[in-house]
Protein backbone atom coordinates (compact mmCIF):
# COMPACT_ATOMS: atom_id res chain seq x y z
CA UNK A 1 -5.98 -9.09 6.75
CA UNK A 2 -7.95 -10.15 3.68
CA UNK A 3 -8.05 -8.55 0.17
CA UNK A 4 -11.05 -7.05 1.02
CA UNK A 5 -10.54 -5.78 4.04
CA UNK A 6 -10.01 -2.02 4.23
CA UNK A 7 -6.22 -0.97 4.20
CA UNK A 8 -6.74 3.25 3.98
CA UNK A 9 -9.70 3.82 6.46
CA UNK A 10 -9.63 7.25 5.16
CA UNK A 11 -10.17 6.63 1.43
CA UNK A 12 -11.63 3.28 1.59
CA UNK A 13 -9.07 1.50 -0.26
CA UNK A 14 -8.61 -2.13 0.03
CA UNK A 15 -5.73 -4.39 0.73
CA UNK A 16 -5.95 -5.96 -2.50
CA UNK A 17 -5.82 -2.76 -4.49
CA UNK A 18 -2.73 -1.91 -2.79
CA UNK A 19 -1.12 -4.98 -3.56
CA UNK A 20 -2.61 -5.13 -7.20
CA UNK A 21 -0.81 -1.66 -7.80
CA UNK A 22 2.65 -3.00 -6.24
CA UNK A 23 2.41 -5.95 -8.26
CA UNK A 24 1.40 -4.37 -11.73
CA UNK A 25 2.81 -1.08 -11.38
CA UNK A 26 6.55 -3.01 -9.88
CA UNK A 27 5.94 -0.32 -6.80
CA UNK A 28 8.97 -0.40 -4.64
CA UNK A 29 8.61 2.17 -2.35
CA UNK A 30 5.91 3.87 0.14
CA UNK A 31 5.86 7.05 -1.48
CA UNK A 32 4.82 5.36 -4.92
CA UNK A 33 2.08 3.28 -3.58
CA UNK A 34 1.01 6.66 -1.75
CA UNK A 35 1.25 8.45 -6.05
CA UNK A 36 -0.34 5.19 -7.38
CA UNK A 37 -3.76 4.46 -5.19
CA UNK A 38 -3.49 7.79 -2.39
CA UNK A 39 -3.54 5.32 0.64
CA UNK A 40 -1.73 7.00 3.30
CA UNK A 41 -1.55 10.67 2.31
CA UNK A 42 -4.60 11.36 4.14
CA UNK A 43 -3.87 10.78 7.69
CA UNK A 44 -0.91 8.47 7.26
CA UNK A 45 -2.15 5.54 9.88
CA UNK A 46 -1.84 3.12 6.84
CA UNK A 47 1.94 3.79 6.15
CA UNK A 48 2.99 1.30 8.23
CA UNK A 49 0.47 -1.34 6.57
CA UNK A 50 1.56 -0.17 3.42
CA UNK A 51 5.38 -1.10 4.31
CA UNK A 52 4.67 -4.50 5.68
CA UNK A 53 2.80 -4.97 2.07
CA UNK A 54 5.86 -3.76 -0.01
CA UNK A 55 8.37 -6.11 1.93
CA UNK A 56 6.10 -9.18 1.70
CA UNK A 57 6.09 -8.42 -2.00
CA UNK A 58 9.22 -7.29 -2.60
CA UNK A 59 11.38 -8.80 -0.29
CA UNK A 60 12.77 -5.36 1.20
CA UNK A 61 11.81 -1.68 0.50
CA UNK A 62 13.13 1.20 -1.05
CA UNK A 63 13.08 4.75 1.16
């Protein structure tokens, strides 16, 4: 998956801006991306996505 390519189809939110907002904002778990951008609180399909992001990242991920 690119940076571009759409992480949340619900709210059209990008892989990049998810990973921006881990990186800047030091995001360590799912429910703080979710407070940060709203990807995943919609229909929750991207959660999963979401997690694979924060461990690549981070290197493991807080519940």
């Amino acid at each position: 998956m690119d940076r571009d390519d759409i992480l949340c189809n619900c709210l059209d939110i990008t892989k990049g801006t998810v990973e921006d907002a881990i990186k800047k904002k030091k995001l360590k778990s799912v429910r703080q991306v979710q407070d940060e951008t709203e990807a995943g609180t919609v229909c929750g399909a991207c959660v999963d996505d979401i997690y694979i992001l924060l461990e690549e990242i981070n290197g493991k991920v807080v519940d």
